[in-house]
N, C-alpha and C. Protein backbone atom coordinates (compact mmCIF):
# COMPACT_ATOMS: atom_id res chain seq x y z
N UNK A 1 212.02 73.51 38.59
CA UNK A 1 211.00 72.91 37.74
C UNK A 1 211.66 71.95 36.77
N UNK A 2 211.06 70.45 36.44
CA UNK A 2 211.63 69.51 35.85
C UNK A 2 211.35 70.06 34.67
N UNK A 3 212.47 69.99 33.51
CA UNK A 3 212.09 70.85 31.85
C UNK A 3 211.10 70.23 31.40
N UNK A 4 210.37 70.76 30.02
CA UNK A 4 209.29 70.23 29.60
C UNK A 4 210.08 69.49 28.36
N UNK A 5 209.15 68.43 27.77
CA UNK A 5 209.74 67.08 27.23
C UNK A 5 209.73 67.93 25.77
N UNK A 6 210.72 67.57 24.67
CA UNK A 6 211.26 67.99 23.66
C UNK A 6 209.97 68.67 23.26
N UNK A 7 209.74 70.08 22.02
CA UNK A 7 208.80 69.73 21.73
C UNK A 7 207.37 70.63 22.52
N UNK A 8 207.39 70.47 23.56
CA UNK A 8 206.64 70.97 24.30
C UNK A 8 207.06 72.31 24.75
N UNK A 9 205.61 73.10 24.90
CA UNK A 9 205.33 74.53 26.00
C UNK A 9 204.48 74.98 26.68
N UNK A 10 204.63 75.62 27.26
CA UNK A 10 203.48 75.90 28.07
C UNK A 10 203.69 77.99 28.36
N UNK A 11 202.43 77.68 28.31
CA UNK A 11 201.61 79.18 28.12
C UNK A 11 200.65 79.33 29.09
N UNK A 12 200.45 80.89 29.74
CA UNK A 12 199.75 81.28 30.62
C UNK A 12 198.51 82.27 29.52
N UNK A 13 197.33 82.15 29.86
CA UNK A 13 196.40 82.86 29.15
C UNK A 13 195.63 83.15 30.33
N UNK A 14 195.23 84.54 29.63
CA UNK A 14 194.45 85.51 30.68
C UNK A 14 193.10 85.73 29.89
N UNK A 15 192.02 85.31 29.76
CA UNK A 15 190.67 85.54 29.28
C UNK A 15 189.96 86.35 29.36
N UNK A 16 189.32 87.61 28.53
CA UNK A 16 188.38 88.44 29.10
C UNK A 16 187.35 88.33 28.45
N UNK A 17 186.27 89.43 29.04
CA UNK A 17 185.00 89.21 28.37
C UNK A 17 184.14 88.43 29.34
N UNK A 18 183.32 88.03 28.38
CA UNK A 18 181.69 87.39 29.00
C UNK A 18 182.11 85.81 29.28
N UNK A 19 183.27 85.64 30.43
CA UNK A 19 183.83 84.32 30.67
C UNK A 19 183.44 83.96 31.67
N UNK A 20 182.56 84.31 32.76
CA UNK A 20 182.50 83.83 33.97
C UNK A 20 180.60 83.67 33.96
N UNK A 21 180.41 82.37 34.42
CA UNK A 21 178.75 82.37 34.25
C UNK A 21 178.69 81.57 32.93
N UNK A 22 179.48 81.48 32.66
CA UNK A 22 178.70 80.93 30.80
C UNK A 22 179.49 79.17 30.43
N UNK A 23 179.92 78.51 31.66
CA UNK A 23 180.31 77.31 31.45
C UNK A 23 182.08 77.25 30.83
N UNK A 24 182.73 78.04 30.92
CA UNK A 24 183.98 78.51 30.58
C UNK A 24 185.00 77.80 30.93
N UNK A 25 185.05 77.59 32.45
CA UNK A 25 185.80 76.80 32.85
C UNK A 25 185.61 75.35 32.43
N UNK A 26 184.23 74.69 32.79
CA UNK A 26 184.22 73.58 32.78
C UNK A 26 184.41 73.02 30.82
N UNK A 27 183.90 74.26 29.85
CA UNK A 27 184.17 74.19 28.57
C UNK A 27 186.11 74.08 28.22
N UNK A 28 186.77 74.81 29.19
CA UNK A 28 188.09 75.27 28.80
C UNK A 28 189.04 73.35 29.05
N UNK A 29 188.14 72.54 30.58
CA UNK A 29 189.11 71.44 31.18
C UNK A 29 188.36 70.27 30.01
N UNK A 30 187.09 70.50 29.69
CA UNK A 30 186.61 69.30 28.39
C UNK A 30 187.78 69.54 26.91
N UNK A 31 187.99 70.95 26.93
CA UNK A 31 188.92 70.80 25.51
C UNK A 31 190.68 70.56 25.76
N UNK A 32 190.74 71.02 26.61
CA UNK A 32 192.34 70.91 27.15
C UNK A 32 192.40 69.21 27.30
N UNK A 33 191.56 68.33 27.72
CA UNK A 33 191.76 66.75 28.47
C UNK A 33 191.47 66.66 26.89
N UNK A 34 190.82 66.78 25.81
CA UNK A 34 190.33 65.82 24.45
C UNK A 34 191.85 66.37 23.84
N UNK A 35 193.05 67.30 23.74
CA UNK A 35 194.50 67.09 23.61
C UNK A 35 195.17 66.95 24.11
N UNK A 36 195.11 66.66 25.18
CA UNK A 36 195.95 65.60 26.50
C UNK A 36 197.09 66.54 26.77
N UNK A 37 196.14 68.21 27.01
CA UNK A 37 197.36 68.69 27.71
C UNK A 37 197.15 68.92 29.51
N UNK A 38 198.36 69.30 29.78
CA UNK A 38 198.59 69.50 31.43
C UNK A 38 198.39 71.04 31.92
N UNK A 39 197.53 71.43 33.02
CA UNK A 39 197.29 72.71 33.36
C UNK A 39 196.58 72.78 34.22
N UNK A 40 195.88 73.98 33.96
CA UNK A 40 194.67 74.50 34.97
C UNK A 40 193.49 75.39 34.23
N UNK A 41 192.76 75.81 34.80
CA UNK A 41 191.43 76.88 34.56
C UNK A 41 191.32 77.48 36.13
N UNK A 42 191.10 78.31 36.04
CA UNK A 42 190.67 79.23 37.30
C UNK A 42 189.79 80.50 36.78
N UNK A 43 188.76 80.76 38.06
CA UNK A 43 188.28 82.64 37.20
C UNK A 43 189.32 83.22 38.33
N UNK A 44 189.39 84.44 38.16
CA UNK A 44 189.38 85.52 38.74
C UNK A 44 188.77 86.79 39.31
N UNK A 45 188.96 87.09 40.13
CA UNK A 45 188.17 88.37 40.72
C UNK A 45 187.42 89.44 39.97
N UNK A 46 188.69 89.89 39.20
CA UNK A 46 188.57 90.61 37.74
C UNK A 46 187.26 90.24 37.48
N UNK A 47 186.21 88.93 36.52
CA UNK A 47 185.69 88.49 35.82
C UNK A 47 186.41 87.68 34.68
N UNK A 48 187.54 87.93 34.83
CA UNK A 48 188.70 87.18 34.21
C UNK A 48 188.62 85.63 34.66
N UNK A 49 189.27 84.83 33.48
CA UNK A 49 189.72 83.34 33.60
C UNK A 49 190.96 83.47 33.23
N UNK A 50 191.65 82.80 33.77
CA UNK A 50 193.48 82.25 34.09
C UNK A 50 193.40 80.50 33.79
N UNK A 51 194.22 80.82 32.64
CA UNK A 51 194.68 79.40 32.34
C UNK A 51 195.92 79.15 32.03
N UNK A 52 196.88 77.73 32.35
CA UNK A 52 197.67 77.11 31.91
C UNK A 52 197.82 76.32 30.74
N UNK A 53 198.32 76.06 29.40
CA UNK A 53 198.27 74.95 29.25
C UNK A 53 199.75 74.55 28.94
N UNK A 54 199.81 73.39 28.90
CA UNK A 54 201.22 72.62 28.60
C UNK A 54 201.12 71.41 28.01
N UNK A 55 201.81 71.53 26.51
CA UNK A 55 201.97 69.66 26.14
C UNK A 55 202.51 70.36 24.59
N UNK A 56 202.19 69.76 23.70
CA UNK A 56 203.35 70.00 22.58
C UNK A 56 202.58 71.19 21.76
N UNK A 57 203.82 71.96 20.95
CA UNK A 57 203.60 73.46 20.25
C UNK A 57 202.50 73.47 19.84
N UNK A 58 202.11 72.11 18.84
CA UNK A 58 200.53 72.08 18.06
C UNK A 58 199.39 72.21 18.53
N UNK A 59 199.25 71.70 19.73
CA UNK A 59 198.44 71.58 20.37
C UNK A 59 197.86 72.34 21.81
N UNK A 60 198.91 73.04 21.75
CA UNK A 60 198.74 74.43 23.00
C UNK A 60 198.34 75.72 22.28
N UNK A 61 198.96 75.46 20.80
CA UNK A 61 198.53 76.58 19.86
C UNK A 61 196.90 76.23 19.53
N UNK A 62 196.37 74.97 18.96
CA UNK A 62 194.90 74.77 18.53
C UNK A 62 194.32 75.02 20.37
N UNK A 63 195.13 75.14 21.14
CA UNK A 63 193.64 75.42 22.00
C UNK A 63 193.49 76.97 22.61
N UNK A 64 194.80 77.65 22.31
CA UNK A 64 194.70 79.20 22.73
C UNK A 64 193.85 79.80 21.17
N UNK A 65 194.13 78.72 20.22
CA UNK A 65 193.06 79.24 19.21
C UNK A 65 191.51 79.09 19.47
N UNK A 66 191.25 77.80 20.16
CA UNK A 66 190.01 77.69 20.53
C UNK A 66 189.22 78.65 21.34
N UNK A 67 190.78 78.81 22.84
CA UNK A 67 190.13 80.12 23.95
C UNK A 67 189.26 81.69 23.11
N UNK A 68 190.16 81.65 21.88
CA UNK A 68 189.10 83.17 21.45
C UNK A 68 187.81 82.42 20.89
N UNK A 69 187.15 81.71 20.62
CA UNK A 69 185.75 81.58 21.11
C UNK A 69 184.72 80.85 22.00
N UNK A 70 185.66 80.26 22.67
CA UNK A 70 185.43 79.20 23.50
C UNK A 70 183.57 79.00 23.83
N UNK A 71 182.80 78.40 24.76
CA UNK A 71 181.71 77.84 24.63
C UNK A 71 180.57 78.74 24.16
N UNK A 72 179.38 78.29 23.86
CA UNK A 72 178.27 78.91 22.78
C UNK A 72 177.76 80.52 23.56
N UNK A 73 177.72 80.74 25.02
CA UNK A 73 177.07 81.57 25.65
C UNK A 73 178.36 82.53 26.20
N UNK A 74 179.78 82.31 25.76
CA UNK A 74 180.85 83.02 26.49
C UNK A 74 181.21 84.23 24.78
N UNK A 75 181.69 85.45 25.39
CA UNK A 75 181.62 86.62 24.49
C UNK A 75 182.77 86.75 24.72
N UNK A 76 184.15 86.39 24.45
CA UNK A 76 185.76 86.33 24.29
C UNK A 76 185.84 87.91 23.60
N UNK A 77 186.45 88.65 24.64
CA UNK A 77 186.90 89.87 23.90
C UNK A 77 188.90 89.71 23.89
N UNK A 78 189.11 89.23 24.49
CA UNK A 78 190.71 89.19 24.87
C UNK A 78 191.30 87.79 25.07
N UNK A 79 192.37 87.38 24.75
CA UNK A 79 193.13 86.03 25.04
C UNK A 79 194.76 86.62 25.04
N UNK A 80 194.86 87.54 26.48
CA UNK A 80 196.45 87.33 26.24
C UNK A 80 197.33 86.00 26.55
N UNK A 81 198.37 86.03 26.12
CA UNK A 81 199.24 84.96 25.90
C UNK A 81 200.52 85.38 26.82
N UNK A 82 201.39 84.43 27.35
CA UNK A 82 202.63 84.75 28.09
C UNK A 82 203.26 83.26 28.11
N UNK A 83 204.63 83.39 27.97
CA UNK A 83 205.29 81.81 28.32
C UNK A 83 205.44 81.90 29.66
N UNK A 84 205.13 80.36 30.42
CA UNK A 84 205.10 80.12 31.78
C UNK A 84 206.44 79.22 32.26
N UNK A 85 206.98 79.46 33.05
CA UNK A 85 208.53 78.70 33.27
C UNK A 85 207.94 78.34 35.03
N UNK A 86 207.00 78.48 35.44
CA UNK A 86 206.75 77.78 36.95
C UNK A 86 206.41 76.23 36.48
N UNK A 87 205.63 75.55 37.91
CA UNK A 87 205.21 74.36 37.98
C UNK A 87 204.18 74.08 37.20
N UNK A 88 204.37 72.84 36.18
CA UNK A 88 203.24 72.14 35.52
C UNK A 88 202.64 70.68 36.34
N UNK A 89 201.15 70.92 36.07
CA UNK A 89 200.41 69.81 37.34
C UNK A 89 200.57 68.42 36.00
N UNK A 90 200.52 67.31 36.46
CA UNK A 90 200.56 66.08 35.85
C UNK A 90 198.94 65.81 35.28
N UNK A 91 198.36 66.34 35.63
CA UNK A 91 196.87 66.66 34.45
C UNK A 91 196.28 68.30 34.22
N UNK A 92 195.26 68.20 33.63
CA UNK A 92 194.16 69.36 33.79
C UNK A 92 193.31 69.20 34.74
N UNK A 93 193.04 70.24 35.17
CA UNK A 93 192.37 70.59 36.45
C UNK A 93 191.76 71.94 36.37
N UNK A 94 190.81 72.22 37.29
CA UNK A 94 189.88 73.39 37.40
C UNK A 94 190.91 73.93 39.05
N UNK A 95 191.44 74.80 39.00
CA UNK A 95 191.56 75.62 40.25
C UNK A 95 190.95 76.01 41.04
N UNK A 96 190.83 76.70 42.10
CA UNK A 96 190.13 77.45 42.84
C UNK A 96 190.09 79.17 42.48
N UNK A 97 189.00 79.53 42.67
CA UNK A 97 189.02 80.94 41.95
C UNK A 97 189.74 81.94 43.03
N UNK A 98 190.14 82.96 42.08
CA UNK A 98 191.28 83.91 43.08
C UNK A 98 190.63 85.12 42.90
């Protein structure tokens, strides 16, 4: 994996709660693209959402702050956090659900 540029990290977040059905994903790739970071959104089987994000400390932090309440109809009980050392995609993107 090419390193991430000075400055920058990237974090894996695992979402629970009332995240699937309530516009989550498509709420999670509108706020991640308005700070121009690099990642993904996916749900999960679980009822869980799986996200990436990557781009600089400030701004991966204001949006794992955002994930605990993320859109008007989603009920955020959980936002774990993990540092991610795999592949970062050259934008945001919605995944395929797993």
């Amino acid at each position: 994996m090419p390193s991430l540029p000075a400055g920058w990290v990237a974090k894996r977040c695992l979402i629970s709660g009332k995240v699937q059905g309530v516009w989550y994903r498509a709420w999670t790739i509108e706020q991640a693209q308005a700070r121009a970071l690099k990642g993904w959104v996916r749900n999960l089987a679980d009822g869980s959402v799986e996200a990436l994000f990557a781009g600089p400390q400030t701004k991966v932090d204001d949006m794992i702050a955002a994930c605990h309440q993320g859109p008007p109809a989603a009920r955020v009980v959980e936002v774990g956090v993990e540092d991610f050392a795999g592949d970062i995609p050259d934008s945001f993107a919605k995944r395929s659900s797993s």
